[in-house]
C-alpha atoms as a PDB file:
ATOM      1  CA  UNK A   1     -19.022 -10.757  -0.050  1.00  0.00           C
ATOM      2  CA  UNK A   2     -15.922  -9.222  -1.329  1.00  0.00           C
ATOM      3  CA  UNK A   3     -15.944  -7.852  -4.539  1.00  0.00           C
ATOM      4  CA  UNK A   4     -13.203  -7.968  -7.164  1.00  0.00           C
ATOM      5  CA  UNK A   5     -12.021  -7.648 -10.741  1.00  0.00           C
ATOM      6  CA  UNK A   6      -9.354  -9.576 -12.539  1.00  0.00           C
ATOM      7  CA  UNK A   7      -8.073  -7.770 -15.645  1.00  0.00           C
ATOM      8  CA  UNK A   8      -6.640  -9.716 -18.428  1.00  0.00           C
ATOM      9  CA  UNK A   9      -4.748  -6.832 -20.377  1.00  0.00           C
ATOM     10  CA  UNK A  10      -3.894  -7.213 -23.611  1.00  0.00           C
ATOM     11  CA  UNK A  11      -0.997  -4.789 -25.357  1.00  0.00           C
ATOM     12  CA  UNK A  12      -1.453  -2.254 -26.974  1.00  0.00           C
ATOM     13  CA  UNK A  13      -4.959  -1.800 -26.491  1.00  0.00           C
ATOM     14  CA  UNK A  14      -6.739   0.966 -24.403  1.00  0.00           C
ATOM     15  CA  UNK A  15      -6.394   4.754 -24.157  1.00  0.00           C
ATOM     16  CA  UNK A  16      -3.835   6.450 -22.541  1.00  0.00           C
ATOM     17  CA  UNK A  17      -4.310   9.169 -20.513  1.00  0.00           C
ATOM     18  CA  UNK A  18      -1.881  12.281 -20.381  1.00  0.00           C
ATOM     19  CA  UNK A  19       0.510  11.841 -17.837  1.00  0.00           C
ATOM     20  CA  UNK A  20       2.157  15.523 -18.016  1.00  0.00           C
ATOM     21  CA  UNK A  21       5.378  14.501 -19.574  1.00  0.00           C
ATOM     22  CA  UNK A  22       5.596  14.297 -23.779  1.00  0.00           C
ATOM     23  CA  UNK A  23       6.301  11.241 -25.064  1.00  0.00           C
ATOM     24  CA  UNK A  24      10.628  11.099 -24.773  1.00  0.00           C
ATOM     25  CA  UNK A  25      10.725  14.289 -22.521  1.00  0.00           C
ATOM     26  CA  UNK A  26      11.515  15.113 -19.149  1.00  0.00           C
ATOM     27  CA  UNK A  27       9.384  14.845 -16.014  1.00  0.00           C
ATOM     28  CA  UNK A  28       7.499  17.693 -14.699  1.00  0.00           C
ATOM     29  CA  UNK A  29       9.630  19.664 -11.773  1.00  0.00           C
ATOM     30  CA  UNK A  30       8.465  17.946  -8.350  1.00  0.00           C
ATOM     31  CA  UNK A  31       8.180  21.661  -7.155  1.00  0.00           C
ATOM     32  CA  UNK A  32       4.798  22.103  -9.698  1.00  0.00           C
ATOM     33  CA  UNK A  33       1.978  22.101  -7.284  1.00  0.00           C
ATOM     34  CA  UNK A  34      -0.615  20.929  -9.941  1.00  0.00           C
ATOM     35  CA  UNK A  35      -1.947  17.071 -10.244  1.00  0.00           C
ATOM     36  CA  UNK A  36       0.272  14.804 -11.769  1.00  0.00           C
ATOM     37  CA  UNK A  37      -1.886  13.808 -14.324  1.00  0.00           C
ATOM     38  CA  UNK A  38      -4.899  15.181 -15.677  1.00  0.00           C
ATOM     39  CA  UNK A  39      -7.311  14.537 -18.958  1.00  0.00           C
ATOM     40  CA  UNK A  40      -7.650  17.248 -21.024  1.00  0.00           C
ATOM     41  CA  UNK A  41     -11.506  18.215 -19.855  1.00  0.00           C
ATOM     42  CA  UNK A  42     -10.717  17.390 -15.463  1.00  0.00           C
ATOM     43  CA  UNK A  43      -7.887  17.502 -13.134  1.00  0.00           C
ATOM     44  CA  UNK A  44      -7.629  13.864 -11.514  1.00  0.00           C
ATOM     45  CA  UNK A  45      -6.163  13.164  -7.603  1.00  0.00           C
ATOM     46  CA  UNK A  46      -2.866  11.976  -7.843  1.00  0.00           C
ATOM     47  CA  UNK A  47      -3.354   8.559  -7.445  1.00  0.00           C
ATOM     48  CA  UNK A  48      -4.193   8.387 -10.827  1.00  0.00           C
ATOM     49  CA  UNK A  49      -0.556   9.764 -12.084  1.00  0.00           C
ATOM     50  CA  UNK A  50      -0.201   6.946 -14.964  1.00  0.00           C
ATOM     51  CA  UNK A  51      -3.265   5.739 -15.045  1.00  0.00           C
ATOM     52  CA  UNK A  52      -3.543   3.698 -18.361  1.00  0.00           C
ATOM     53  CA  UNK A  53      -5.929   0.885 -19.677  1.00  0.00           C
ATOM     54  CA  UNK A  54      -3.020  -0.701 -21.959  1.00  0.00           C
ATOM     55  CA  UNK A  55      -2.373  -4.501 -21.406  1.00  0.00           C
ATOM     56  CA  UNK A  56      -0.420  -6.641 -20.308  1.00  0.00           C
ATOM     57  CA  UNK A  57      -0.301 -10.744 -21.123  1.00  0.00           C
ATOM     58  CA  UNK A  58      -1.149 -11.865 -18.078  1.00  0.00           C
ATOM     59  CA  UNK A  59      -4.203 -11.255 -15.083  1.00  0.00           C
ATOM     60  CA  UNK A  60      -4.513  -8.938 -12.205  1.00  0.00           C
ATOM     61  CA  UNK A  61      -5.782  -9.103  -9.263  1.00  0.00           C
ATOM     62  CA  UNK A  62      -7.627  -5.985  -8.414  1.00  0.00           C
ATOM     63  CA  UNK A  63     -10.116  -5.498  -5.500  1.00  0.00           C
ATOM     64  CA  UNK A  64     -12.543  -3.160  -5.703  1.00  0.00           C
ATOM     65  CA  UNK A  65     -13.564  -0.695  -2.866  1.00  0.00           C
ATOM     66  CA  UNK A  66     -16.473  -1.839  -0.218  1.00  0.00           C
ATOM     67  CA  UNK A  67     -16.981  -0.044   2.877  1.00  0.00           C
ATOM     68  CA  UNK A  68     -13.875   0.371   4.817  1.00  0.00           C
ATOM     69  CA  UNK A  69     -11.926  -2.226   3.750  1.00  0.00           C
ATOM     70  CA  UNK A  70      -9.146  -0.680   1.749  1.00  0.00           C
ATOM     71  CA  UNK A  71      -6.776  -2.799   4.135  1.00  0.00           C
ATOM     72  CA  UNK A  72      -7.921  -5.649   2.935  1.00  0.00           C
ATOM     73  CA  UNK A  73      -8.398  -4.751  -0.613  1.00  0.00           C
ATOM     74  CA  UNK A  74      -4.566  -3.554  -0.135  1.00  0.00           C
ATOM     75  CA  UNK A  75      -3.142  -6.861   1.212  1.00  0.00           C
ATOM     76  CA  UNK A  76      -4.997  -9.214  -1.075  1.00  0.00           C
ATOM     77  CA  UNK A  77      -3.839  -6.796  -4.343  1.00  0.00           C
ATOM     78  CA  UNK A  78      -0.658  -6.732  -3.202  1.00  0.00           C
ATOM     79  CA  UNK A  79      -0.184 -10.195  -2.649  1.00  0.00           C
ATOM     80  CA  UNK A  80      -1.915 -11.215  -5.714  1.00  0.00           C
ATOM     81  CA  UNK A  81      -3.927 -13.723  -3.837  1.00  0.00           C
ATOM     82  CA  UNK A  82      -6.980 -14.018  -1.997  1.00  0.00           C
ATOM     83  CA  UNK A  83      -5.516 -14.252   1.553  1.00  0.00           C
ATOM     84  CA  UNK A  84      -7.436 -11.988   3.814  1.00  0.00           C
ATOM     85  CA  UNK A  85     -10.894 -11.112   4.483  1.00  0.00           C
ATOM     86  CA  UNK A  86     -13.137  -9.911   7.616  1.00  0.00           C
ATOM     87  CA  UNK A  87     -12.887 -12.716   9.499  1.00  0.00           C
ATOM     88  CA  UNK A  88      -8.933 -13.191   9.395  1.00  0.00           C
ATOM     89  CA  UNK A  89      -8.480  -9.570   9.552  1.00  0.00           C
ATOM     90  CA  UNK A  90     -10.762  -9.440  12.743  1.00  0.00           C
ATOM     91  CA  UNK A  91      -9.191 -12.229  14.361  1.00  0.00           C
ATOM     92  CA  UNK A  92      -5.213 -11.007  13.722  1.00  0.00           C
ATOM     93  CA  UNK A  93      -7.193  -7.314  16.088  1.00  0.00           C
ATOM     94  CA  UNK A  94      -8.098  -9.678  18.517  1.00  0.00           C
ATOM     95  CA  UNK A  95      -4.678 -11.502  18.980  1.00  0.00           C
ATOM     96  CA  UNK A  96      -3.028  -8.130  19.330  1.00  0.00           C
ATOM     97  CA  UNK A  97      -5.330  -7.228  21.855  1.00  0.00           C
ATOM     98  CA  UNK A  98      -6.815  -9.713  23.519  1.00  0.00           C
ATOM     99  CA  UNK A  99      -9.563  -9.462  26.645  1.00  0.00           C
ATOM    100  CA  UNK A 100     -10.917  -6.476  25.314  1.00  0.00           C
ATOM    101  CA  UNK A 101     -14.666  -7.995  25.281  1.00  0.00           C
ATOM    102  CA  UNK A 102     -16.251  -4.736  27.011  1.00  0.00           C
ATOM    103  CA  UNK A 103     -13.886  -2.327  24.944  1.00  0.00           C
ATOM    104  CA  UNK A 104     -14.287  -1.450  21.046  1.00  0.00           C
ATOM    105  CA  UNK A 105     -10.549  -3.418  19.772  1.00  0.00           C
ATOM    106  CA  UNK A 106      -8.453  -0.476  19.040  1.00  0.00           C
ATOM    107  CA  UNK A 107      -7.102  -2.014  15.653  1.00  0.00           C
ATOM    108  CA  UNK A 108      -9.934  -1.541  13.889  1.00  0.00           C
ATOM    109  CA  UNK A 109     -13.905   0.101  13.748  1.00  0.00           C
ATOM    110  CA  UNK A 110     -16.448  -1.945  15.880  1.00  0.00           C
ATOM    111  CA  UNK A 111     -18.601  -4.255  13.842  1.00  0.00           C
ATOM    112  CA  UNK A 112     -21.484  -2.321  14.421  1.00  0.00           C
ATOM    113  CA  UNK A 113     -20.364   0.806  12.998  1.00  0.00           C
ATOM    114  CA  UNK A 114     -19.459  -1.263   9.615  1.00  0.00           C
ATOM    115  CA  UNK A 115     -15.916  -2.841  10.720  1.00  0.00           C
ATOM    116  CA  UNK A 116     -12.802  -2.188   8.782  1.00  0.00           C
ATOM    117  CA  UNK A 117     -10.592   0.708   8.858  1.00  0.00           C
ATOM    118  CA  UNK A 118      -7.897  -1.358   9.888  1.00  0.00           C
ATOM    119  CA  UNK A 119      -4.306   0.116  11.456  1.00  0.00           C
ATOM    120  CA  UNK A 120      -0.843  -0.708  10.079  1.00  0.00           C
ATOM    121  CA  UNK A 121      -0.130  -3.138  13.061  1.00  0.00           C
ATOM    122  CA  UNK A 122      -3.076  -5.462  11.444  1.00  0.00           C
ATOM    123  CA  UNK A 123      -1.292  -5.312   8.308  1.00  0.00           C
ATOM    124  CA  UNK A 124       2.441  -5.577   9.835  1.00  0.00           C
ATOM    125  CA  UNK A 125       0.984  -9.129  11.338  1.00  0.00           C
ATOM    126  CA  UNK A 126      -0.827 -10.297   8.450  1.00  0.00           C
ATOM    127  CA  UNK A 127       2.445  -9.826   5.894  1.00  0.00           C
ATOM    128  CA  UNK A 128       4.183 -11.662   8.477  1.00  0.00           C
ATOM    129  CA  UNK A 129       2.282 -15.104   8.161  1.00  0.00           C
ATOM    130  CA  UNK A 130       2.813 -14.671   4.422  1.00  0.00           C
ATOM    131  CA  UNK A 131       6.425 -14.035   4.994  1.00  0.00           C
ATOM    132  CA  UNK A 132       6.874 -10.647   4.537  1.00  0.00           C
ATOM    133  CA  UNK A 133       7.630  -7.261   6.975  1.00  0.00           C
ATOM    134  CA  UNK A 134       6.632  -3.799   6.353  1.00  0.00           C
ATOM    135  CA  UNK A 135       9.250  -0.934   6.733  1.00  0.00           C
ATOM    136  CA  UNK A 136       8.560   2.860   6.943  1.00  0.00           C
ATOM    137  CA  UNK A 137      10.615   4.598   4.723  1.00  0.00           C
ATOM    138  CA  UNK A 138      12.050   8.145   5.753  1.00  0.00           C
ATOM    139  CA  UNK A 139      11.367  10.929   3.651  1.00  0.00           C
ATOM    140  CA  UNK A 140      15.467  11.926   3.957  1.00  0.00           C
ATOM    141  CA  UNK A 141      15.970   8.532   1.894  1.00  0.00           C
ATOM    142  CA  UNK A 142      16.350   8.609  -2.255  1.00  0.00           C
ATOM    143  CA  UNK A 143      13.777   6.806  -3.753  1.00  0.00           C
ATOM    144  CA  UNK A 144      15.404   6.611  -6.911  1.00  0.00           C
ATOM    145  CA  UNK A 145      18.274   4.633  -4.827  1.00  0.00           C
ATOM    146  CA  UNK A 146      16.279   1.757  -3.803  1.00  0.00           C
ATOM    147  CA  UNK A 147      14.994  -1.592  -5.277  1.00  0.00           C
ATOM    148  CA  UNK A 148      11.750  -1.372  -5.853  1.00  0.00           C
ATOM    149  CA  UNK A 149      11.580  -4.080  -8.125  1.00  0.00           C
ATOM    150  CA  UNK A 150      13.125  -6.434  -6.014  1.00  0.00           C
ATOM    151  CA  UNK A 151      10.098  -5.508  -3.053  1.00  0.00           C
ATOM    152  CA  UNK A 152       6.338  -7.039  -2.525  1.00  0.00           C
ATOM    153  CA  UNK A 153       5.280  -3.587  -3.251  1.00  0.00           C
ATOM    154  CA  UNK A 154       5.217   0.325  -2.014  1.00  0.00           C
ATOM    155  CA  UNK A 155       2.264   0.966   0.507  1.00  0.00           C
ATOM    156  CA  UNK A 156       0.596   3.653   0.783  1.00  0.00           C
ATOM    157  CA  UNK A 157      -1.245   5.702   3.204  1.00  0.00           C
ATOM    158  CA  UNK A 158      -2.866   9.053   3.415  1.00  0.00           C
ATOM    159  CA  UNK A 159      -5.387  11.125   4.059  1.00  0.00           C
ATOM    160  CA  UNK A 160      -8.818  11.516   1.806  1.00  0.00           C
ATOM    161  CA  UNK A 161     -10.841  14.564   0.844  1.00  0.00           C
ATOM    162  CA  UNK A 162     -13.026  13.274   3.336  1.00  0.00           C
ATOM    163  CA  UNK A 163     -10.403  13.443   6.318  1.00  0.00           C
ATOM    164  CA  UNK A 164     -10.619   9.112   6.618  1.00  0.00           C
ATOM    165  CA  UNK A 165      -7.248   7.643   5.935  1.00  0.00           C
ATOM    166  CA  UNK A 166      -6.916   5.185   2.773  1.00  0.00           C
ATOM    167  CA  UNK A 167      -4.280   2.191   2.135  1.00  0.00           C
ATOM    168  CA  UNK A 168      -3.154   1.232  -1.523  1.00  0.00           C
ATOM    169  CA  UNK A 169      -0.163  -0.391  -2.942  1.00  0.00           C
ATOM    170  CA  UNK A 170       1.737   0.394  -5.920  1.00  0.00           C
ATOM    171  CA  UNK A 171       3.337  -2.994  -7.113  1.00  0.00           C
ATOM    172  CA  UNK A 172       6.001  -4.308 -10.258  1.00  0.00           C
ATOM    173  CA  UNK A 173       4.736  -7.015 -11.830  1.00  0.00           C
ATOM    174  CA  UNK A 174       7.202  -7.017 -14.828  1.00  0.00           C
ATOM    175  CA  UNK A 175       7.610  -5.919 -16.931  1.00  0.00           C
ATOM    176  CA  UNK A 176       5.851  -2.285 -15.648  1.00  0.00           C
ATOM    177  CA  UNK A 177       4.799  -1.064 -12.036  1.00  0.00           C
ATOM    178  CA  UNK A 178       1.150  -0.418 -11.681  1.00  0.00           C
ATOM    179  CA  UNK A 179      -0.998   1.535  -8.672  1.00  0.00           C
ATOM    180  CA  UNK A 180      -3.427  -1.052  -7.518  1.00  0.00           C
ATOM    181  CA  UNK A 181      -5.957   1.288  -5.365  1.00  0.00           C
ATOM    182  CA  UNK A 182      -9.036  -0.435  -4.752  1.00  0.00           C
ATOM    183  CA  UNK A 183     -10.842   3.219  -5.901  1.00  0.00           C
ATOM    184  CA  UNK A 184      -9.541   2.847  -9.340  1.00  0.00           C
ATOM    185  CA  UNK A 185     -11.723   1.197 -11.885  1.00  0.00           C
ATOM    186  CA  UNK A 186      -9.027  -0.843 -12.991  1.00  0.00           C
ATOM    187  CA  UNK A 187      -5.136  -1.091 -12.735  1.00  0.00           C
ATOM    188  CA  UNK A 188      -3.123   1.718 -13.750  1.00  0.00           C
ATOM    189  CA  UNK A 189       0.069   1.149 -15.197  1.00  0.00           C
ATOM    190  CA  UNK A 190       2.633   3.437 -14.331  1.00  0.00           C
ATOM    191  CA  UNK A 191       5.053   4.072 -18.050  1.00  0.00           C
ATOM    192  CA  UNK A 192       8.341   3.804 -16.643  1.00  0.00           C
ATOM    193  CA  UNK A 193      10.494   3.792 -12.930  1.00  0.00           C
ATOM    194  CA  UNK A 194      10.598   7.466 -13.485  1.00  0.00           C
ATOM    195  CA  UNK A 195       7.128   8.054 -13.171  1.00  0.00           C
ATOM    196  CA  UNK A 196       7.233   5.809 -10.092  1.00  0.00           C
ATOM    197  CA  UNK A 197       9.767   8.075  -8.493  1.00  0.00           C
ATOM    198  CA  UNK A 198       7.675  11.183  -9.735  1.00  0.00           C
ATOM    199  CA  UNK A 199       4.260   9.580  -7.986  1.00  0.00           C
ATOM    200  CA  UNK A 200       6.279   8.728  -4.780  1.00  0.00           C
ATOM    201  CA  UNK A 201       8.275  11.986  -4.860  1.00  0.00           C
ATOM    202  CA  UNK A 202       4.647  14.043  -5.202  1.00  0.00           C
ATOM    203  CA  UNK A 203       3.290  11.751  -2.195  1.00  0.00           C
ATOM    204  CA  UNK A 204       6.072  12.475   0.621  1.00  0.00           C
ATOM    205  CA  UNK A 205       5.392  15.698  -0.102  1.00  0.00           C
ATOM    206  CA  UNK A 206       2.195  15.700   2.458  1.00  0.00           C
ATOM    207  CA  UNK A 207       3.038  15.375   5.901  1.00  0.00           C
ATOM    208  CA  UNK A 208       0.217  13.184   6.511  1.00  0.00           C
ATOM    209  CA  UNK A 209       0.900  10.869   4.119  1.00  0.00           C
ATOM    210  CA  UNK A 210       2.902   7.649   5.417  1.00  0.00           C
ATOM    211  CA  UNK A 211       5.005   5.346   2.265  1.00  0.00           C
ATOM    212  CA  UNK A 212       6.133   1.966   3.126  1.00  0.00           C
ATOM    213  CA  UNK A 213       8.229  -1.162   1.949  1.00  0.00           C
ATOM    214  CA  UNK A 214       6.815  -4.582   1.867  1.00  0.00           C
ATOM    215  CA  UNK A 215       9.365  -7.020   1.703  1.00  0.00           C
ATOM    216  CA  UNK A 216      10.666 -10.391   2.395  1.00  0.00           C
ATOM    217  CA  UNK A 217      11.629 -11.213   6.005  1.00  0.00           C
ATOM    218  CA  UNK A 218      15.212 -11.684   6.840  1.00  0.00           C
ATOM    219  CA  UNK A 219      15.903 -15.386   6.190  1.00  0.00           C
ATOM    220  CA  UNK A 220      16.606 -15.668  10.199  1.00  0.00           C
ATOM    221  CA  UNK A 221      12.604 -15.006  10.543  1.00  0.00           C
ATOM    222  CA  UNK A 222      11.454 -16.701   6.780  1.00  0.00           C
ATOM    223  CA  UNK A 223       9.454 -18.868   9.119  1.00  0.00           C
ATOM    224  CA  UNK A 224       6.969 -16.384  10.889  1.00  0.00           C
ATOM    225  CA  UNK A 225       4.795 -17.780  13.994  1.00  0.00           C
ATOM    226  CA  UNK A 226       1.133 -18.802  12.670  1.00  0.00           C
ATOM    227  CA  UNK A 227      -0.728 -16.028  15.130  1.00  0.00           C
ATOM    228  CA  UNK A 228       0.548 -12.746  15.296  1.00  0.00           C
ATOM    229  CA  UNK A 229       2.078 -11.483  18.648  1.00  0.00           C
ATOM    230  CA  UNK A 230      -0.252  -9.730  21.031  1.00  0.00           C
ATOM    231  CA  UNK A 231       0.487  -5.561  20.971  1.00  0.00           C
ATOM    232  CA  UNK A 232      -0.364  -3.937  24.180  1.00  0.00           C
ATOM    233  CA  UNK A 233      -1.165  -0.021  22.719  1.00  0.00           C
ATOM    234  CA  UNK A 234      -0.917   1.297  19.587  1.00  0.00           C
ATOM    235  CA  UNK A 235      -2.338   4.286  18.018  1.00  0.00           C
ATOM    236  CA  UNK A 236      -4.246   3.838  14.628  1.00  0.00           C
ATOM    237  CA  UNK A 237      -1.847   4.127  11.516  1.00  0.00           C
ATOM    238  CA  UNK A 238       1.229   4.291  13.886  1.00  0.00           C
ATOM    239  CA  UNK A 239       4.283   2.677  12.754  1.00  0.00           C
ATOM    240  CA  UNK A 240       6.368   1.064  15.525  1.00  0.00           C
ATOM    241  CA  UNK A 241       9.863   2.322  15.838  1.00  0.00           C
ATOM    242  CA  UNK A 242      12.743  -0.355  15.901  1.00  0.00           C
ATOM    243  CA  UNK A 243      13.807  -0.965  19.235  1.00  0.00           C
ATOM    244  CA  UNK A 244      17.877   0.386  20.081  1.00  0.00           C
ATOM    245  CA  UNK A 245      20.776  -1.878  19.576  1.00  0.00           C
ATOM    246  CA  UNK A 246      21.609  -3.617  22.903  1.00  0.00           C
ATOM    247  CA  UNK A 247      24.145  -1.757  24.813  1.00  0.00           C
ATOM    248  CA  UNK A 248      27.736  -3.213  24.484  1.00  0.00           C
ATOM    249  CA  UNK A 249      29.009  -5.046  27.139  1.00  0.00           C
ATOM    250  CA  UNK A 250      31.478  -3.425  29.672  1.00  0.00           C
ATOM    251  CA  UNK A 251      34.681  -4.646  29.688  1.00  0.00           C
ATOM    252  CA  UNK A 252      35.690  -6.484  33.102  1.00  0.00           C
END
């Protein structure tokens, strides 16, 4: 049973929380070591940087946190459908590493132990039968340079109080962005890009914390094969590097 919520938000209702930024003023300096945003009577994590219950016309699909299952609850939030569960998510492990029937699949956590917990080569192969490719994005590149808009969404991975690792995704669905974590009670809405940039800029400042780009595949692979490709390693949360240009060829 997954369980989820789909918020219908009208405007202008709700309460805002303080975001640490008056109303027309400038964004706190990223060097400020304090959260993001906090209510006036308890500091919040920073995932909750923008965190607002104002509406939008419209609904939301928001999954709500069960067990270890944030990848899932990540994928189907940030595709805005209901296109992965267990079973498809356990069967994309198996196709990247197949004959493993003695041998705990090293994709994910064995059944018995509650399943889930699911590494980003699951999720690289199950954008790719939607149609879409994840890309790290290096901490040396300007946020505030790229198209964000224009993207699936921004995922997100880091590390918990609890030392276990935790997907979300921060998606635009116009005409705001919102954080879509399946440990929020509901979506928060993010004010402006700014505040965007701010959240991302506070996030790549933790080493262990990995950002990446979902986006469309190049049109030359806008047809992805039905099964994903078998992987033969790969280390939980790892993110493949690109393979080197082919060598040019020496003249005769």
């Amino acid at each position: 049973i997954i369980f989820s919520r789909i918020f219908i938000l009208p405007a202008g209702i709700g309460v805002r929380c303080e975001s640490g930024r008056p109303e027309g003023g400038s964004l706190p300096p990223t060097s400020d070591s304090r959260s993001p945003l906090s209510f006036s009577f308890s500091p919040l994590p920073s995932r909750h940087f923008g965190r607002t219950r104002e509406m939008t016309f419209g609904a939301i699909l928001h999954e709500k946190q069960k067990g270890n299952f944030c990848a899932q609850h990540m994928l189907n939030s940030l595709l805005q459908e209901k296109a992965h569960n267990e079973k498809s998510l356990d069967k994309i492990c198996r196709k990247l590493s197949p004959f493993r029937l003695f041998h705990a699949n090293p994709h994910k956590t064995p059944s018995l132990l509650g399943g889930g917990n699911y590494d980003a080569n699951v999720i690289e192969a199950a954008l790719r039968q939607k149609g879409y490719e994840m890309k790290w994005l290096p901490r040396s590149e300007d946020i505030r340079t790229l198209p964000l808009e224009s993207y699936l969404g921004v995922i997100v991975n880091e590390v918990l109080s609890d030392k276990k690792r935790h997907w979300y995704c921060l998606k635009y669905i116009a005409p705001y962005f919102y954080n879509l974590d399946s440990l929020l009670d509901a979506p928060s809405r993010f004010p402006s890009r700014e505040d965007v940039n701010y959240f991302l800029d506070q996030l790549r400042g933790d080493a262990t914390t990995q950002i990446l780009l979902a986006r469309p595949l190049p049109r030359a692979d806008a047809s992805p094969p039905t099964e994903p490709q078998p992987c033969p390693s790969s280390h939980a949360h790892a993110i493949s590097a690109p393979a080197p240009p082919p060598a040019a060829p020496t003249p005769a």
